[in-house]
N, C-alpha and C. Protein backbone atom coordinates (compact mmCIF):
# COMPACT_ATOMS: atom_id res chain seq x y z
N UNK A 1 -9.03 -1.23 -13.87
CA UNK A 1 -8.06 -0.23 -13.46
C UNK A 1 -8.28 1.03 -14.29
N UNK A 2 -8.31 1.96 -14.12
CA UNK A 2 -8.31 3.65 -14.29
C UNK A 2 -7.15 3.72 -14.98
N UNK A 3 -6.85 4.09 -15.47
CA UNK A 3 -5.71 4.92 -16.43
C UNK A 3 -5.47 6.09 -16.54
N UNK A 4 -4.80 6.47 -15.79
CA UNK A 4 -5.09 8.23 -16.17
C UNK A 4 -3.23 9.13 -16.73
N UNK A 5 -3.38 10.36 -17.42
CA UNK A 5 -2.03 10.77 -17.82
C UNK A 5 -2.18 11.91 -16.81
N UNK A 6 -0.94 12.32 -16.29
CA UNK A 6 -0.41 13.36 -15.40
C UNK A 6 0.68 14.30 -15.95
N UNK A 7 0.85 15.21 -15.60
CA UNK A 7 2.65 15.53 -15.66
C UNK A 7 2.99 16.17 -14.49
N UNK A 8 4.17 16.71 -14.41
CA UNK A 8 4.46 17.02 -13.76
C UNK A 8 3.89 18.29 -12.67
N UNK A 9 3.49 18.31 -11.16
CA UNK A 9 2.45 19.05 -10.35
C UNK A 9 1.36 18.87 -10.67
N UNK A 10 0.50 18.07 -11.52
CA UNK A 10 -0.68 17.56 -11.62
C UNK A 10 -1.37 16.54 -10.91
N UNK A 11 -2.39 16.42 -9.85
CA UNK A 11 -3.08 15.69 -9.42
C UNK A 11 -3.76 15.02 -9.68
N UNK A 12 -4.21 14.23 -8.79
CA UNK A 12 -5.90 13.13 -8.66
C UNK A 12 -6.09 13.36 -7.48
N UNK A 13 -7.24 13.48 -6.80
CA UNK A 13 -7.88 13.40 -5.79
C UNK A 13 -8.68 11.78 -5.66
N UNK A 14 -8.48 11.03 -4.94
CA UNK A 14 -9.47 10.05 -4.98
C UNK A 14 -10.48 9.68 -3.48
N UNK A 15 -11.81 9.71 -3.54
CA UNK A 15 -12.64 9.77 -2.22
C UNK A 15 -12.53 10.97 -1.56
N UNK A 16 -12.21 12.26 -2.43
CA UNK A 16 -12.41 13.45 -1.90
C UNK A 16 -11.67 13.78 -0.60
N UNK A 17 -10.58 12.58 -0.11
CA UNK A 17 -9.73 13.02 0.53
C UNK A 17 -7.97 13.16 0.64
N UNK A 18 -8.00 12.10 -0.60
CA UNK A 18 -6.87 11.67 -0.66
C UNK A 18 -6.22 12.61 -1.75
N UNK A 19 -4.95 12.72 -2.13
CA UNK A 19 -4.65 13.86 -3.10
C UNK A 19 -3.28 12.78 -3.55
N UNK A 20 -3.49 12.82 -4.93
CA UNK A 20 -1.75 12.20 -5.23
C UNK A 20 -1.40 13.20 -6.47
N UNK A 21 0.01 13.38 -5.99
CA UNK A 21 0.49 14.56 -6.98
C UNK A 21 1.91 13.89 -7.73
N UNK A 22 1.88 13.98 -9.06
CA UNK A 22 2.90 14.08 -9.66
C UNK A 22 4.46 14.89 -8.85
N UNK A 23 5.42 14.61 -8.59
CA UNK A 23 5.90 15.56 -7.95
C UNK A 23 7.43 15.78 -9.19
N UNK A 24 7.51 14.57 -9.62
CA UNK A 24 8.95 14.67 -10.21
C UNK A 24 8.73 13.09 -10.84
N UNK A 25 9.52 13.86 -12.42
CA UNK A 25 9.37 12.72 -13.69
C UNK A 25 10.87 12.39 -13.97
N UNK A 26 11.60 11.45 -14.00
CA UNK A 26 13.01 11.12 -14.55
C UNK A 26 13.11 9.87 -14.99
N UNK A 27 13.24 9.89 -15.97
CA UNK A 27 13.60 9.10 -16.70
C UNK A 27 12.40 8.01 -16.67
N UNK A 28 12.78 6.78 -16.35
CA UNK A 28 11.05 5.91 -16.55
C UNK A 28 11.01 5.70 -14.79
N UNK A 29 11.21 6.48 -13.44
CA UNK A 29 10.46 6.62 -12.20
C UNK A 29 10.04 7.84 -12.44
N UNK A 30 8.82 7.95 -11.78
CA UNK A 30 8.33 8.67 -11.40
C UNK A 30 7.71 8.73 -9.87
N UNK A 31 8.11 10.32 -9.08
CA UNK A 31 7.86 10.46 -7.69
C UNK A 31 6.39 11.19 -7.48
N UNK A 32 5.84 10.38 -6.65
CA UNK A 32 4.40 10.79 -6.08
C UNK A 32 4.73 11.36 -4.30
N UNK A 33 3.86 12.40 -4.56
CA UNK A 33 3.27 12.69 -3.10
C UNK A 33 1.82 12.41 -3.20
N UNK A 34 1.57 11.60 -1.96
CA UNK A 34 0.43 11.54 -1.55
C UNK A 34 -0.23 12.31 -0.12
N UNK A 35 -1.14 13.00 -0.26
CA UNK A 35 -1.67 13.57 1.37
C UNK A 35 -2.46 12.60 1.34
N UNK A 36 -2.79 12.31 2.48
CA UNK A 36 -4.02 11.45 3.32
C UNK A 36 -4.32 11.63 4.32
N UNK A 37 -5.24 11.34 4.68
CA UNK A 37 -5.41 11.73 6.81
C UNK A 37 -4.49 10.36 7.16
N UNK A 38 -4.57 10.90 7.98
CA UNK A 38 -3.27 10.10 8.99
C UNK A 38 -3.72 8.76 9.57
N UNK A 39 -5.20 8.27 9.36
CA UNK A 39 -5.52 7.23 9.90
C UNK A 39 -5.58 6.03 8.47
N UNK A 40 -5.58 6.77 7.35
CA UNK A 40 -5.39 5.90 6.12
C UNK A 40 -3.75 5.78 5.49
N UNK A 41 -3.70 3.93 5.94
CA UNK A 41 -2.38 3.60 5.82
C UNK A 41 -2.02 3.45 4.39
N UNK A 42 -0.91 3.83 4.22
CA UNK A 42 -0.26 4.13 3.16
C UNK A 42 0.87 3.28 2.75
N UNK A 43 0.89 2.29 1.64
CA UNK A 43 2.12 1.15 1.72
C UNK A 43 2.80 1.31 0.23
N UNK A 44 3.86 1.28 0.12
CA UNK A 44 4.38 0.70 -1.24
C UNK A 44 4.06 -0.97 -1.39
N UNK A 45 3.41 -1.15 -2.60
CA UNK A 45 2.91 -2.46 -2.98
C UNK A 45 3.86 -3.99 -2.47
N UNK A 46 5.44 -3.87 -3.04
CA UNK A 46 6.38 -4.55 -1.73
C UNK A 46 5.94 -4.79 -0.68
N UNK A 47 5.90 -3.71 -0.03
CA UNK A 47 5.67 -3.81 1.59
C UNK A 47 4.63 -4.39 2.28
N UNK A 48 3.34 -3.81 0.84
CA UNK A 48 2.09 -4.36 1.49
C UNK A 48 2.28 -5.74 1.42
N UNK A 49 2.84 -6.06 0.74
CA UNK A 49 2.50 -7.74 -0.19
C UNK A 49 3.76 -8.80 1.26
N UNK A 50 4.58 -8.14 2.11
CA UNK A 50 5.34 -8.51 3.46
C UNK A 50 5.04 -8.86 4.20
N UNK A 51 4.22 -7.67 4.57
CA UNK A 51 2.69 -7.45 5.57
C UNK A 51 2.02 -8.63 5.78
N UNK A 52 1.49 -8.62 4.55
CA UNK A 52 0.19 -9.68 4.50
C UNK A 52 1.07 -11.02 5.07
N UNK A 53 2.25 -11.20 4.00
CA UNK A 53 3.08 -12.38 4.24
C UNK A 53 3.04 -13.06 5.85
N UNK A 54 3.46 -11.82 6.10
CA UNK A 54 4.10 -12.15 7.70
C UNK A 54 2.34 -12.07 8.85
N UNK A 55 1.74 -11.55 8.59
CA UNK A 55 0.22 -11.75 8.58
C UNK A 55 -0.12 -13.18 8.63
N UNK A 56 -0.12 -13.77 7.82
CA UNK A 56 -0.60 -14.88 7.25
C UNK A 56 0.19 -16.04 8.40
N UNK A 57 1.58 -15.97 8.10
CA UNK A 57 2.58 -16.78 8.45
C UNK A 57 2.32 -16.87 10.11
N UNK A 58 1.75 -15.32 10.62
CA UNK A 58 1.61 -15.61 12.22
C UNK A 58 0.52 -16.50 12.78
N UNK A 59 -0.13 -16.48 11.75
CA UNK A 59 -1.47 -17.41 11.92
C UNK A 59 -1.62 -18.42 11.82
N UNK A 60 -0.68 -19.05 10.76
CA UNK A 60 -0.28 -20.48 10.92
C UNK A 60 -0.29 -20.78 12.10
N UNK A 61 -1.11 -21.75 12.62
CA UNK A 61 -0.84 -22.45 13.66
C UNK A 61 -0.70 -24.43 13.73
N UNK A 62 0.24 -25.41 14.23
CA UNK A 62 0.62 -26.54 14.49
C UNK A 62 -0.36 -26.62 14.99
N UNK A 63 -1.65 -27.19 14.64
CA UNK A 63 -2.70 -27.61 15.45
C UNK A 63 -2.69 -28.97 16.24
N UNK A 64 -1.60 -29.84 15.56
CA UNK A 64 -1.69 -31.08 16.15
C UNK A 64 -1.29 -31.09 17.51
N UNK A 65 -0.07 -30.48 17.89
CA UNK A 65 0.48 -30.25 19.30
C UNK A 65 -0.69 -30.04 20.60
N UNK A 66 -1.79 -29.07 20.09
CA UNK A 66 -3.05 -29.08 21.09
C UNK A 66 -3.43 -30.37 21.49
N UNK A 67 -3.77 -31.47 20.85
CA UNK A 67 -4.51 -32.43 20.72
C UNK A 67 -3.19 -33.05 22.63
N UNK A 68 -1.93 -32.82 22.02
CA UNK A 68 -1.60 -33.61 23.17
C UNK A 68 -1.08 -32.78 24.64
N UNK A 69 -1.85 -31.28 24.58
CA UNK A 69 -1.68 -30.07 25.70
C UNK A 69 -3.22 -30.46 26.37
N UNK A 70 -4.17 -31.09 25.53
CA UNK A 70 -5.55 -31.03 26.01
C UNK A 70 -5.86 -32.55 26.59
């Protein structure tokens, strides 16, 4: 993992397209803006980690039930 210090209106660019900006520091949160093109999805780590959940969970499949459809 990268480590990097920011403050406040200070950036990173990462893959020359993406831009994340410091936007606002309080107290121990801190608010990011990120630009991206619009086809690169963008998740809070929560959400991603739902995603996958419910991902996963749809895929589960009762395989035994086939055995007595076939």
């Amino acid at each position: 993992m990268l480590a990097l210090s920011r403050k406040k209106n200070e950036a990173i660019i990462i893959n020359n397209n993406i831009q994340v900006t410091v936007l606002e520091i309080r107290g121990d949160q801190v608010k990011l803006g990120i630009a991206a093109p619009k086809e690169i999805p963008i998740y809070r780590e929560e959400v991603y980690a739902q995603i996958q959940s419910e991902n996963k969970s749809a895929t589960d499949v009762d395989t035994s039930k086939l055995d007595e459809l076939l």
